[in-house]
Every structure is written in C-alpha cells, then in structure tokens.
Protein backbone atom coordinates (compact mmCIF):
# COMPACT_ATOMS: atom_id res chain seq x y z
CA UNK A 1 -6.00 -13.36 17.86
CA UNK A 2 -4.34 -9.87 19.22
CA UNK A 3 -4.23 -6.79 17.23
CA UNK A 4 -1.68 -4.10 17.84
CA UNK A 5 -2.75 -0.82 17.30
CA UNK A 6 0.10 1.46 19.08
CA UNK A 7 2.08 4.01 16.66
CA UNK A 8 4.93 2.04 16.21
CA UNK A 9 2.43 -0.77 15.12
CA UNK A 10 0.65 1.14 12.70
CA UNK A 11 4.27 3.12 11.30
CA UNK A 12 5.82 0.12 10.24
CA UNK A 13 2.80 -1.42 8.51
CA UNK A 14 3.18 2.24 6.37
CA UNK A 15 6.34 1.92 6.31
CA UNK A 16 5.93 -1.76 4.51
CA UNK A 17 3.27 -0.15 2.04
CA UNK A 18 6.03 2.72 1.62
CA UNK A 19 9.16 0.31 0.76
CA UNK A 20 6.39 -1.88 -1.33
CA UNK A 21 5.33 1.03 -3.56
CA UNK A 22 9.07 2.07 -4.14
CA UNK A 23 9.56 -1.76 -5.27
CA UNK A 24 6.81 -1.58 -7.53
CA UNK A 25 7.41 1.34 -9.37
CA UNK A 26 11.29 0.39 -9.75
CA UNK A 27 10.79 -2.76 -10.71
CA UNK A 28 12.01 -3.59 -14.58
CA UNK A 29 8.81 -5.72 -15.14
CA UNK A 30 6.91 -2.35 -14.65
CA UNK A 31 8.42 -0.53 -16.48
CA UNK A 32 5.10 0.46 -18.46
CA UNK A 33 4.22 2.12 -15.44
CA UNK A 34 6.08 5.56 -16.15
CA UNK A 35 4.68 5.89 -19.46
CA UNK A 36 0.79 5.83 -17.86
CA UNK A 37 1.72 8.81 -15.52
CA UNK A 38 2.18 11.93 -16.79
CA UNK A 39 4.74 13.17 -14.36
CA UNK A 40 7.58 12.09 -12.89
CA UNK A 41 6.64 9.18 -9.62
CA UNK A 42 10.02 11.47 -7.55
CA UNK A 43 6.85 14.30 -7.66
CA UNK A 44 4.56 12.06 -6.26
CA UNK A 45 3.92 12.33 -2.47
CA UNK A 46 2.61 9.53 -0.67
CA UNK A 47 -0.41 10.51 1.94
CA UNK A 48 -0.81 7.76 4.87
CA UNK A 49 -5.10 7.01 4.40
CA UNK A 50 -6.09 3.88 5.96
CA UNK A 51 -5.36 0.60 7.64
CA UNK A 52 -8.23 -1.90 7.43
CA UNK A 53 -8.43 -5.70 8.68
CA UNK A 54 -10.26 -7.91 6.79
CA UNK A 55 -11.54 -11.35 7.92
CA UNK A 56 -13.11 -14.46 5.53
CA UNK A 57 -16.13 -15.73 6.61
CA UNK A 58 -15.14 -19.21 6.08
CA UNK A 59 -12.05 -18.89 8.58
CA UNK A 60 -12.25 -16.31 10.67
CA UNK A 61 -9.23 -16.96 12.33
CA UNK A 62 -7.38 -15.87 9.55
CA UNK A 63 -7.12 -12.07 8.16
CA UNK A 64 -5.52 -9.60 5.55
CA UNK A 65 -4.27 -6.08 6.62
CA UNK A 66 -4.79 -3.79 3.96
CA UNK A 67 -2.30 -0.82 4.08
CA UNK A 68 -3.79 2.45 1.74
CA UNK A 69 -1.52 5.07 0.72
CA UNK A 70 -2.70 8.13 -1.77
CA UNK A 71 -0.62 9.53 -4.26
CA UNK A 72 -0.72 13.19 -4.63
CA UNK A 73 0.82 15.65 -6.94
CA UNK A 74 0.12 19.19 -5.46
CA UNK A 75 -2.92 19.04 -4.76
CA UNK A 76 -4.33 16.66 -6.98
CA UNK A 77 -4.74 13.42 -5.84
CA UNK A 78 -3.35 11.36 -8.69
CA UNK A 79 -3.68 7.33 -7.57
CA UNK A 80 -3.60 4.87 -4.58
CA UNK A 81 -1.54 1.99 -3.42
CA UNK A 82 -2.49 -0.79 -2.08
CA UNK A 83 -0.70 -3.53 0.16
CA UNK A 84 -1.75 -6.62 1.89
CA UNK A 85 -0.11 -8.80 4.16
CA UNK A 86 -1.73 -11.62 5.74
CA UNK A 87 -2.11 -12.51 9.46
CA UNK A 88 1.73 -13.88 9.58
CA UNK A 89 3.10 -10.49 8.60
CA UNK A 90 3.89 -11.61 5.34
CA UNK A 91 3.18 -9.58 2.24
CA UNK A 92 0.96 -10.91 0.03
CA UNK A 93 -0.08 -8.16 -2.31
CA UNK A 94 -0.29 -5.40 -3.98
CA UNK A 95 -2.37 -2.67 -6.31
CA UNK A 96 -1.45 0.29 -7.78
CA UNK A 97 -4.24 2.52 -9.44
CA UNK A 98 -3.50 5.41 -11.38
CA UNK A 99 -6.43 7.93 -12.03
C-alpha cells in the first residue's frame, strides 16, 4: 500500500470534499437542509482542516480517507463536512453537521 502525500495529492482529495459538499447541499432530496441554517450556504466559506486515513483492524489492507472541511460564516464557525472515499478512490460517504 503507497500513500501520496504531495500537494497535488492532497488538493484534489479537497477538491472531491469541495464538489461533494456543493452536491449535497443542491441536491432536491436535501432540500430540508436550508431551512436548518440560518443563513444563506453562498455565505458559507469552506476552511480546508484535515485529511485522516483510517484502517480496520480486521483488514488492514484496506482504508477510508476522511476529507474535513469547516464551514465558517465570518468568523463563526458554523458546521463541518465530511467525505470518505475508500482505498480505490471511490467516494463512499458523506456527513454534514450543522452547529
């Protein structure tokens, strides 16, 4: 198993998180979503936090990337996203909490 950590690594994984987020909150089926914010998501910024690996204990050889983002509005930090993608680059999910 290789990891690559060079920028252009690590900017398209945010980049993924970035395009998933904009899917989520445009999708139809969440609509709901705009109604539990109090402001507008086009004033939300989204702040690059953290890329973590995670590994099972029962098969090691397999892993999840975990791609944070933070939503901020000014200066108040208002949620985070969440996407995962497994060790085949596919996406495989996806959390949005709203504080």
């Amino acid at each position: 198993m290789e990891f690559l950590n060079s920028d252009s690594h690590l900017s398209l994984l945010y980049r993924k998180a970035k395009e998933s987020f904009e899917w989520c909150i445009q999708s139809d089926e969440n609509e709901f979503l705009k109604d539990e914010l109090s402001m507008s998501f086009d004033d939300i910024v989204l702040i690059e936090k953290d890329i973590k690996i995670v590994f099972s204990k029962r098969v090691f050889e397999e892993y999840n990337i975990e791609v944070c983002l933070l939503l901020s509005a000014g200066n108040i930090e208002v949620g985070k996203y969440l996407y995962i993608e497994n060790d085949k680059n596919e996406g495989i999910d996806n959390s949005l909490i709203l504080y």
